[in-house]
PDB file of N, CA and C in Angstrom:
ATOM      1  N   UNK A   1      24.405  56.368 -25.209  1.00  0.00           N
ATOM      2  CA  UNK A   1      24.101  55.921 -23.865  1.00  0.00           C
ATOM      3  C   UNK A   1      25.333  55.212 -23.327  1.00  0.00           C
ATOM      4  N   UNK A   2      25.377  55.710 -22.268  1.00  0.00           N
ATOM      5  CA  UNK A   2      26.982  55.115 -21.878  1.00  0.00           C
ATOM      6  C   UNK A   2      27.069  53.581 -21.279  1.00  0.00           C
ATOM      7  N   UNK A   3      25.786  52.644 -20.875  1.00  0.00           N
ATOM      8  CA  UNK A   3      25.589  51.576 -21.004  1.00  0.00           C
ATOM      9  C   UNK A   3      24.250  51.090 -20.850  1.00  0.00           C
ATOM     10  N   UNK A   4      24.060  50.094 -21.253  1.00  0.00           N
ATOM     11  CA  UNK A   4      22.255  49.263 -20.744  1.00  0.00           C
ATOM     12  C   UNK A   4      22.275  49.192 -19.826  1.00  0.00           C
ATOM     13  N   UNK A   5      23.023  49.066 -18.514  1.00  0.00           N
ATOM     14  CA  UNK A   5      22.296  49.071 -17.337  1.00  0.00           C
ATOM     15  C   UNK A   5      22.025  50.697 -16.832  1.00  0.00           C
ATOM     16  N   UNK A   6      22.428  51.098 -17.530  1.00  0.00           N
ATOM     17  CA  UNK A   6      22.449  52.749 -17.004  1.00  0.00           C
ATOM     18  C   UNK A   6      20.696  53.175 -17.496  1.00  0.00           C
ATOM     19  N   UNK A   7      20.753  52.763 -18.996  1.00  0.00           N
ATOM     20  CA  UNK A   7      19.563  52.611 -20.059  1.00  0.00           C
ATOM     21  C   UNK A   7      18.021  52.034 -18.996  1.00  0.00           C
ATOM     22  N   UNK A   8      18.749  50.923 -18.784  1.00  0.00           N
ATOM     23  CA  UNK A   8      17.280  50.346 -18.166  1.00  0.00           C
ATOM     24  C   UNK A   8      16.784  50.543 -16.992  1.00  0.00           C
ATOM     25  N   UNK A   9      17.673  50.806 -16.191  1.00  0.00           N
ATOM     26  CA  UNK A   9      17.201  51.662 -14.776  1.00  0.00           C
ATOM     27  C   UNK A   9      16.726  53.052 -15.284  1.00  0.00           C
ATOM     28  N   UNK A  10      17.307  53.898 -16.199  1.00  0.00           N
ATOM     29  CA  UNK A  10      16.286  55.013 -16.397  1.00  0.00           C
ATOM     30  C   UNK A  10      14.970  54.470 -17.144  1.00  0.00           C
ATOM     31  N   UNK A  11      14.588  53.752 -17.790  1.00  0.00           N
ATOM     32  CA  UNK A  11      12.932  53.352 -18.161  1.00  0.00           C
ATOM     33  C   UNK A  11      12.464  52.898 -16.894  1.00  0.00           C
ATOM     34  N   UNK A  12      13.211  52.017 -16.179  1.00  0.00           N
ATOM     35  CA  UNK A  12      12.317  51.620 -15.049  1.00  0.00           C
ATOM     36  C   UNK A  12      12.062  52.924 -13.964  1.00  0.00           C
ATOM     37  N   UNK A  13      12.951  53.552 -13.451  1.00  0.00           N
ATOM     38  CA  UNK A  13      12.702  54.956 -12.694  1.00  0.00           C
ATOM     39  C   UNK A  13      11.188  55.874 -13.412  1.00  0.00           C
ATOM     40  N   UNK A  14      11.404  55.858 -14.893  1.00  0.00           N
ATOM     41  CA  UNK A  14      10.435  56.667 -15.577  1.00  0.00           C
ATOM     42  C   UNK A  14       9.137  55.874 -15.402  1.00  0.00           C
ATOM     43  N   UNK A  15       8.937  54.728 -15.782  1.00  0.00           N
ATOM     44  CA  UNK A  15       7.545  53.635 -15.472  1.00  0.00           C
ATOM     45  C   UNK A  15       7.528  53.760 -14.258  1.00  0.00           C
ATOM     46  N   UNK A  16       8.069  53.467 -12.722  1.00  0.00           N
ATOM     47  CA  UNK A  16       7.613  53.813 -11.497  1.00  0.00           C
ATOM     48  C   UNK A  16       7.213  54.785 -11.254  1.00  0.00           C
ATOM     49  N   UNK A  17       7.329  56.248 -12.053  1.00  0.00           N
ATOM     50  CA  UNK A  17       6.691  57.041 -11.778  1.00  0.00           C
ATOM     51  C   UNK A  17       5.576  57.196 -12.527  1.00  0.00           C
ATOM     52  N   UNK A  18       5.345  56.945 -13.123  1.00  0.00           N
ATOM     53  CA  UNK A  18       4.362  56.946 -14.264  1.00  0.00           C
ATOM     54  C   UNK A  18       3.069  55.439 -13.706  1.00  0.00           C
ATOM     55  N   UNK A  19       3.325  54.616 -13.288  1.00  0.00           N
ATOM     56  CA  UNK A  19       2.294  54.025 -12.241  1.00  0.00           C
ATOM     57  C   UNK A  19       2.051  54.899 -11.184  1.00  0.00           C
ATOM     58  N   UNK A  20       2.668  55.254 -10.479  1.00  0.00           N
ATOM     59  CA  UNK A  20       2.488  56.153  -9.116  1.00  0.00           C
ATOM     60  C   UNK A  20       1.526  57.214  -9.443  1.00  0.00           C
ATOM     61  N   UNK A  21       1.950  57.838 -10.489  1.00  0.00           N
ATOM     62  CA  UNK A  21       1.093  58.779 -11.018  1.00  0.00           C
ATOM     63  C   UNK A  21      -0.345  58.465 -11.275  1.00  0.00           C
ATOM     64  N   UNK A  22      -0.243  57.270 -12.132  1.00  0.00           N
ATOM     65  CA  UNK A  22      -2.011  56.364 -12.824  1.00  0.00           C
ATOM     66  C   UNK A  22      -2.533  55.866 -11.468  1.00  0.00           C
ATOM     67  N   UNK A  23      -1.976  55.487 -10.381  1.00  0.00           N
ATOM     68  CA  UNK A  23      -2.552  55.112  -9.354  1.00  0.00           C
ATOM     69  C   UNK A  23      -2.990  56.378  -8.178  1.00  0.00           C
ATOM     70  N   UNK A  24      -2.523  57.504  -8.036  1.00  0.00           N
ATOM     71  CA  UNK A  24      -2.813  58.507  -7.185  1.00  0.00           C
ATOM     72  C   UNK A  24      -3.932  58.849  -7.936  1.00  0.00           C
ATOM     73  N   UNK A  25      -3.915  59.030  -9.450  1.00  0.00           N
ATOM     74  CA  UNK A  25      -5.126  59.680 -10.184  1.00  0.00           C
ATOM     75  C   UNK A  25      -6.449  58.810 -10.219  1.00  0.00           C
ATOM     76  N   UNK A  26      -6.352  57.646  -9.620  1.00  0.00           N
ATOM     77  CA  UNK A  26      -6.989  56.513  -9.391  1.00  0.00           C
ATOM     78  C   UNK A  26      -7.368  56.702  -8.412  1.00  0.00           C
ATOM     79  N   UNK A  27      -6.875  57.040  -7.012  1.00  0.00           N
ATOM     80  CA  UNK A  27      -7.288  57.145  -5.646  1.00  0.00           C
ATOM     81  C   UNK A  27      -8.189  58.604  -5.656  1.00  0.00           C
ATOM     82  N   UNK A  28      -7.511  59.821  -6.244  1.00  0.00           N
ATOM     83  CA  UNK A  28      -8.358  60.989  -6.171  1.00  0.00           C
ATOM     84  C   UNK A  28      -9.398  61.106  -7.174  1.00  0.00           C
ATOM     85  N   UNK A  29      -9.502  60.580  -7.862  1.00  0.00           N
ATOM     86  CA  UNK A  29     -10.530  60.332  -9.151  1.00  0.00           C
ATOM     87  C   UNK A  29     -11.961  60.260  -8.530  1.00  0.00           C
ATOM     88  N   UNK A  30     -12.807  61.645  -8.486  1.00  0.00           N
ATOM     89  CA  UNK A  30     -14.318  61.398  -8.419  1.00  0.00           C
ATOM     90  C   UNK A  30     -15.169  60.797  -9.281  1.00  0.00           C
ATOM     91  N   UNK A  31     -14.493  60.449 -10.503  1.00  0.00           N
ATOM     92  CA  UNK A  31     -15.452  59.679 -11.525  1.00  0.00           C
ATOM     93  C   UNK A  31     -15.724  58.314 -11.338  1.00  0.00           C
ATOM     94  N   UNK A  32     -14.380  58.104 -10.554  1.00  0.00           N
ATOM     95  CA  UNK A  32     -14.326  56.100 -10.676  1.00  0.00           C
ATOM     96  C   UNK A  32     -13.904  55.946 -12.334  1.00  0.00           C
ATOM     97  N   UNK A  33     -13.497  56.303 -13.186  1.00  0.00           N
ATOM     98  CA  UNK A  33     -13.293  55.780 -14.269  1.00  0.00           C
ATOM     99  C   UNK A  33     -12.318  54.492 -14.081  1.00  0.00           C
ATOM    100  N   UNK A  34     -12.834  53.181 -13.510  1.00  0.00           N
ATOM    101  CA  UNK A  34     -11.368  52.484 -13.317  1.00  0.00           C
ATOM    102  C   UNK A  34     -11.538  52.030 -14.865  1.00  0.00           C
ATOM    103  N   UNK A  35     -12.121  51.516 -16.057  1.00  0.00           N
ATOM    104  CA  UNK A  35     -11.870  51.016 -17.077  1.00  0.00           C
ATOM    105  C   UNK A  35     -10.442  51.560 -17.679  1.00  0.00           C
ATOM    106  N   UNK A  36     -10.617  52.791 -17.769  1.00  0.00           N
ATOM    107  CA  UNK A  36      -9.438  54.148 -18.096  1.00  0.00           C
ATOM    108  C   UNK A  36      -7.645  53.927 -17.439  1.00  0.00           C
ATOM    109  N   UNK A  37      -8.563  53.606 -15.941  1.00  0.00           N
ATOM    110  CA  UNK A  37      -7.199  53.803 -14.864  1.00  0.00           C
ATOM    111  C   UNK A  37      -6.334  51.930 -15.213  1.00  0.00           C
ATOM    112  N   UNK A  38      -7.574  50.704 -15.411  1.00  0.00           N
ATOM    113  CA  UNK A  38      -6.538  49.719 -15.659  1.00  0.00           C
ATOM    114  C   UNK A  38      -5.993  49.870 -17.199  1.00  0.00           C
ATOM    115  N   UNK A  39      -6.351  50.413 -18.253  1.00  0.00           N
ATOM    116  CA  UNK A  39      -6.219  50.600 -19.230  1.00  0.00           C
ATOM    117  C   UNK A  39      -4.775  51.215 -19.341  1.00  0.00           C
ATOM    118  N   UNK A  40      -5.167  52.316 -18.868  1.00  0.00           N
ATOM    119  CA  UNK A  40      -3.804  53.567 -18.806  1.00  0.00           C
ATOM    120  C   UNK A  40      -2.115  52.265 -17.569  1.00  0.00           C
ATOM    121  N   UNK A  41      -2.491  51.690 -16.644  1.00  0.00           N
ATOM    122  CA  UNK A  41      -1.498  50.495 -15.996  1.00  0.00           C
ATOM    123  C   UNK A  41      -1.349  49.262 -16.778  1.00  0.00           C
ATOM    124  N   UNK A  42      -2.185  48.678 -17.419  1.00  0.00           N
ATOM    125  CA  UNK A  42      -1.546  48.153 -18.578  1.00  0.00           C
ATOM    126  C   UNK A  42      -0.997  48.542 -19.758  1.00  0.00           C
ATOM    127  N   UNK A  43      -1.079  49.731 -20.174  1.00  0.00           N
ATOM    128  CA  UNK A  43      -0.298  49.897 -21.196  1.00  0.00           C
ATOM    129  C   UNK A  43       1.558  50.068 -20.321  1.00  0.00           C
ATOM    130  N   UNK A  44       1.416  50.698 -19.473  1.00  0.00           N
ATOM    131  CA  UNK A  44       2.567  51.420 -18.774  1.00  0.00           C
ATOM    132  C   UNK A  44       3.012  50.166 -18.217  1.00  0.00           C
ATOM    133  N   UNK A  45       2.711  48.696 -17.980  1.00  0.00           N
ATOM    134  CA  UNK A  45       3.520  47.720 -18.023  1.00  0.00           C
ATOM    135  C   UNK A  45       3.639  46.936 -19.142  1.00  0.00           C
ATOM    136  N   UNK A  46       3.178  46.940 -20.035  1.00  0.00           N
ATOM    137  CA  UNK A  46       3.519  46.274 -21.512  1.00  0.00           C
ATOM    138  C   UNK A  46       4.506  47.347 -22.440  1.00  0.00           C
ATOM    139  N   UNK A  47       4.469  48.230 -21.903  1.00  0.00           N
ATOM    140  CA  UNK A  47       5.928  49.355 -21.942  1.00  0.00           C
ATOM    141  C   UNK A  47       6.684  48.786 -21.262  1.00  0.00           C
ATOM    142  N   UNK A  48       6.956  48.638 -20.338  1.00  0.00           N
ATOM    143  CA  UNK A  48       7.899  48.227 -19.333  1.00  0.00           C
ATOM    144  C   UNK A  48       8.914  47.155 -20.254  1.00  0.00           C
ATOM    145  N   UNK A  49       7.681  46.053 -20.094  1.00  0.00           N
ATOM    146  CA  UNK A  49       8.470  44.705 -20.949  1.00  0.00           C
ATOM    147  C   UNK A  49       9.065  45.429 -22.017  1.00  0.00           C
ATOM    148  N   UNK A  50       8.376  45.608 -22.967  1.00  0.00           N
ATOM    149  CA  UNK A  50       8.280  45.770 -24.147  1.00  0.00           C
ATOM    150  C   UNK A  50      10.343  46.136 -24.297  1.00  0.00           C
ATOM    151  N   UNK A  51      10.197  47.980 -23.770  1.00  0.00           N
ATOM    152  CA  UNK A  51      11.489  48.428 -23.810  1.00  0.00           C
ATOM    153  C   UNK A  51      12.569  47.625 -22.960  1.00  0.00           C
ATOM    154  N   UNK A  52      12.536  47.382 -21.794  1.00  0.00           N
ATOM    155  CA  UNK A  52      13.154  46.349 -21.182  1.00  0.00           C
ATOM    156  C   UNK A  52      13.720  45.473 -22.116  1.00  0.00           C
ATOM    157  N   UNK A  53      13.093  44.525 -22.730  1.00  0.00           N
ATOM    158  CA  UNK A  53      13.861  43.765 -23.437  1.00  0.00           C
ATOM    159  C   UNK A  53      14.484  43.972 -24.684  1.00  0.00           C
ATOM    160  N   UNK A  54      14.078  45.245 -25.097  1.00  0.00           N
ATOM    161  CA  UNK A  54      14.335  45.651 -26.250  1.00  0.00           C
ATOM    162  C   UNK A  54      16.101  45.695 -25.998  1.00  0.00           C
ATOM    163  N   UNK A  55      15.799  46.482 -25.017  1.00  0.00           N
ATOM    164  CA  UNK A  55      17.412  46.959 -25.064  1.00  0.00           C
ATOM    165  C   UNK A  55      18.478  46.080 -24.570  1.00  0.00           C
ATOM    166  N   UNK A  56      18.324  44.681 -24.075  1.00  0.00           N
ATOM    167  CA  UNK A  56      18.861  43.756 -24.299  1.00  0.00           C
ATOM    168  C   UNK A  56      19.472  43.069 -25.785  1.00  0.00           C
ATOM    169  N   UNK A  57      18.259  42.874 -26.539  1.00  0.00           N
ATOM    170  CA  UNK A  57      18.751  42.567 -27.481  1.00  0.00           C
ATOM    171  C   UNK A  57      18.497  43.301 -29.030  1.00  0.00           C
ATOM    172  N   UNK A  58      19.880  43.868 -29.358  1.00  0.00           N
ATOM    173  CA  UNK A  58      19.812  44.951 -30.769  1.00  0.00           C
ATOM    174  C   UNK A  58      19.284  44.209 -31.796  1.00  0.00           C
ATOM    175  N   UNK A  59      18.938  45.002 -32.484  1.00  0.00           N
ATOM    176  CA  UNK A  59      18.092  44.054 -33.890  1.00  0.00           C
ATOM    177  C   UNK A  59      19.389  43.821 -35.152  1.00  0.00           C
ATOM    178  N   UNK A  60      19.978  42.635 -35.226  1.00  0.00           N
ATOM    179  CA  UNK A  60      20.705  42.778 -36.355  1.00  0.00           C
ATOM    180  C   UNK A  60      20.679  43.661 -37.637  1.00  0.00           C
ATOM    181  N   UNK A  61      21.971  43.724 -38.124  1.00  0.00           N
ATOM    182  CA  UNK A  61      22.138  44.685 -39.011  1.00  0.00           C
ATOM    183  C   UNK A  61      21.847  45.952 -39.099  1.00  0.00           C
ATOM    184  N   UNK A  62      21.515  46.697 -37.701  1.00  0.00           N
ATOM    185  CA  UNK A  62      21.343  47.739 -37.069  1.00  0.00           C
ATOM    186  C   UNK A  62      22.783  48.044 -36.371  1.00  0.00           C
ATOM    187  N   UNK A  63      23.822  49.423 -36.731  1.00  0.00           N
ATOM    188  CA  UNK A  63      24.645  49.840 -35.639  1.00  0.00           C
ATOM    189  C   UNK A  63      23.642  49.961 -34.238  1.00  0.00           C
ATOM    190  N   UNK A  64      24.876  49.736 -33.360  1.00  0.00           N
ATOM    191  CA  UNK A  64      24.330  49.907 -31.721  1.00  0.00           C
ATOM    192  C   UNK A  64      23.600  51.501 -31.256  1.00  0.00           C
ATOM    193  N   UNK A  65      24.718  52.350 -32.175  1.00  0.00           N
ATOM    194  CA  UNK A  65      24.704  53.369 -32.040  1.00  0.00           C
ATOM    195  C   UNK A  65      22.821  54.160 -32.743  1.00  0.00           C
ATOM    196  N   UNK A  66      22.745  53.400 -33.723  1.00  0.00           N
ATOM    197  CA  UNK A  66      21.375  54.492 -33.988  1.00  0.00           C
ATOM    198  C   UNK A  66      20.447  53.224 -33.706  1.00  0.00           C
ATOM    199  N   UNK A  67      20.416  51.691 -33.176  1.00  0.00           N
ATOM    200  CA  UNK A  67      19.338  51.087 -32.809  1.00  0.00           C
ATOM    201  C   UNK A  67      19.086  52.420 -31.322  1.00  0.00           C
ATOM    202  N   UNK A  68      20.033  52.249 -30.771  1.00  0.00           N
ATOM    203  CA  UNK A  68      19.933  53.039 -29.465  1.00  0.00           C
ATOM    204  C   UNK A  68      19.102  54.571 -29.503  1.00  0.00           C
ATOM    205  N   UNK A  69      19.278  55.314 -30.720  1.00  0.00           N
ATOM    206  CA  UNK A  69      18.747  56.401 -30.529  1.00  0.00           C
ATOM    207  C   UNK A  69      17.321  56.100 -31.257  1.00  0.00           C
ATOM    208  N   UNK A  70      16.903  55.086 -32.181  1.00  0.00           N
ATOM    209  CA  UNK A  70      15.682  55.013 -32.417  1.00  0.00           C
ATOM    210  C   UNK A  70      14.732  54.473 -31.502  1.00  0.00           C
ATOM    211  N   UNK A  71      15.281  53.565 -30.587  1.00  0.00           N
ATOM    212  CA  UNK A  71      14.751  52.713 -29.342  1.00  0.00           C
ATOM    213  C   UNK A  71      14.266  54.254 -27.971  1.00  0.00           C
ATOM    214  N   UNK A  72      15.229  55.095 -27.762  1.00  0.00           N
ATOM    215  CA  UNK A  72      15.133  56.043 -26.775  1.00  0.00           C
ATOM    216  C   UNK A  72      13.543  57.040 -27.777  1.00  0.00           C
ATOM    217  N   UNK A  73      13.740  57.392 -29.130  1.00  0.00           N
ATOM    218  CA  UNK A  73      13.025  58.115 -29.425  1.00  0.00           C
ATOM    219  C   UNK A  73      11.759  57.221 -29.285  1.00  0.00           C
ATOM    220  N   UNK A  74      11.409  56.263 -30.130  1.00  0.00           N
ATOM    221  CA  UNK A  74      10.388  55.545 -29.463  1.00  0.00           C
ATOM    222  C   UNK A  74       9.662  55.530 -28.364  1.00  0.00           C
ATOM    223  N   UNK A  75      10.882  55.086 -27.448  1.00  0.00           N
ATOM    224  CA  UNK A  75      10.092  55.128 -25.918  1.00  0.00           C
ATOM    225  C   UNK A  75       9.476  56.381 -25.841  1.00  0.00           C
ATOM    226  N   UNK A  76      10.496  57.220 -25.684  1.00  0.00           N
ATOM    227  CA  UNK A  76       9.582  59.133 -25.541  1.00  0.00           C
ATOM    228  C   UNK A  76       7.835  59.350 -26.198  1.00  0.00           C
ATOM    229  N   UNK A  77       8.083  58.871 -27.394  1.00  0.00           N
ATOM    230  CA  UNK A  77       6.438  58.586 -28.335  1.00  0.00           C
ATOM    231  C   UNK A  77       5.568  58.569 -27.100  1.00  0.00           C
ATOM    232  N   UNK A  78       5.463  57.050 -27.062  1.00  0.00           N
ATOM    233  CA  UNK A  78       5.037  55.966 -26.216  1.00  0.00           C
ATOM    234  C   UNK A  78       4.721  56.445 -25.028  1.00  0.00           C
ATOM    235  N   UNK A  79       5.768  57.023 -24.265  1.00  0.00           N
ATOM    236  CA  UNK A  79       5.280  57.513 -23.118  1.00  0.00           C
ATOM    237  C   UNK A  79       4.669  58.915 -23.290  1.00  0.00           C
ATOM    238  N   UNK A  80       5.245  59.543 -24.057  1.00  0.00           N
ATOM    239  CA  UNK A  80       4.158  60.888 -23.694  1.00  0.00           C
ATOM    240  C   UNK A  80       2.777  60.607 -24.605  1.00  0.00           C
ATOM    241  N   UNK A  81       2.286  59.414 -25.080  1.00  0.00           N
ATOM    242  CA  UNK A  81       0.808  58.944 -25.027  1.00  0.00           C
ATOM    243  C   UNK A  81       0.565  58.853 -23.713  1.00  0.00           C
ATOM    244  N   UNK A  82       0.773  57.587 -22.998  1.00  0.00           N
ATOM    245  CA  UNK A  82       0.391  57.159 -22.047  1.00  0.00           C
ATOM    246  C   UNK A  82       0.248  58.335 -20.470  1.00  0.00           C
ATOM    247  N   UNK A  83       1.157  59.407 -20.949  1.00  0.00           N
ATOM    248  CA  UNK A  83       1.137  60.767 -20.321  1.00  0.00           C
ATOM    249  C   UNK A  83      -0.408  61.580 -20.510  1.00  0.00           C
ATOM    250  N   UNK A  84      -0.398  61.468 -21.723  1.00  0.00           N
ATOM    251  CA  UNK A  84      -1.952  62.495 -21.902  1.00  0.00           C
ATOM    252  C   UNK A  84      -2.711  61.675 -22.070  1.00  0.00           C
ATOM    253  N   UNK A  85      -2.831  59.946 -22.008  1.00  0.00           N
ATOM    254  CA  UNK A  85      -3.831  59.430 -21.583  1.00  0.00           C
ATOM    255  C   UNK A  85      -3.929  59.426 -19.622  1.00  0.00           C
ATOM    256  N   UNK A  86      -3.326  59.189 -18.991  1.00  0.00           N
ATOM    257  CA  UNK A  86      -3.599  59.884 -17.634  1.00  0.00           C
ATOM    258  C   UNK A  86      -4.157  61.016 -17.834  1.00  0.00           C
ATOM    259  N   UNK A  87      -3.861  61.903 -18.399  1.00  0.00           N
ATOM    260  CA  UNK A  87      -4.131  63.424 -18.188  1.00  0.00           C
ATOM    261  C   UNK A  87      -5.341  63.275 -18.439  1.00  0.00           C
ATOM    262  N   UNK A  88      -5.760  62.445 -19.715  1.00  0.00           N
ATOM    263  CA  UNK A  88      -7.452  62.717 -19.489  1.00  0.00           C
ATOM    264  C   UNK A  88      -8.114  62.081 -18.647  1.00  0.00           C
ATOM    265  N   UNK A  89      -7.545  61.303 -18.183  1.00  0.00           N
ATOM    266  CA  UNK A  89      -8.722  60.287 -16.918  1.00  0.00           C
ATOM    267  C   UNK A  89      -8.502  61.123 -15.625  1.00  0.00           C
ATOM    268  N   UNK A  90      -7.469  62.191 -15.845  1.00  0.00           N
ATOM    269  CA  UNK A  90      -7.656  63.316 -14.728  1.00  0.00           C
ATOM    270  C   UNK A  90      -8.729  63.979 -15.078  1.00  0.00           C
ATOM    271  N   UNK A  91      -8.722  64.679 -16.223  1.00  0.00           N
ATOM    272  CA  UNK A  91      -9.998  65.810 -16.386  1.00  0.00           C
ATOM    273  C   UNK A  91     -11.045  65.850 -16.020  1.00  0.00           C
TER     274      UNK A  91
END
């Protein structure tokens, strides 16, 4: 990654869309499932923090170089849960 601020504006770009998303599926939602819909927006801001600060500070005795690629693979996990948990409060 060519720097953390480069790093953390792409998680934050990816979480703004990823609310936008839990909230439109919220507005068109004939079920009303809101338990689902605050469920699915709190996880997607305790992501937020979570990686946010991560990538501030590296975990000692970790190179920069593979904290960085275990931190990016992580996030990916993480979010493509929180991806097919929307998806089902679409269905």
């Amino acid at each position: 990654m060519a720097s953390r601020r480069i790093l953390k504006k792409r998680i934050g770009r990816i979480i703004d869309a990823l609310f936008a998303e839990c909230v439109a599926v919220s507005l068109y939602d004939s079920k009303g499932n809101r338990a689902d819909v605050e469920s699915a927006l709190l996880a997607i801001a305790k992501t937020e923090e979570n990686y946010l600060s991560r990538v501030s500070h590296i975990e000692p005795g970790m190179s920069a170089k593979a904290y960085f690629k275990d931190l990016i693979s992580k996030f990916n996990v993480e979010i493509s849960g929180i991806i097919d948990h929307i998806d089902a409060i679409n269905s």
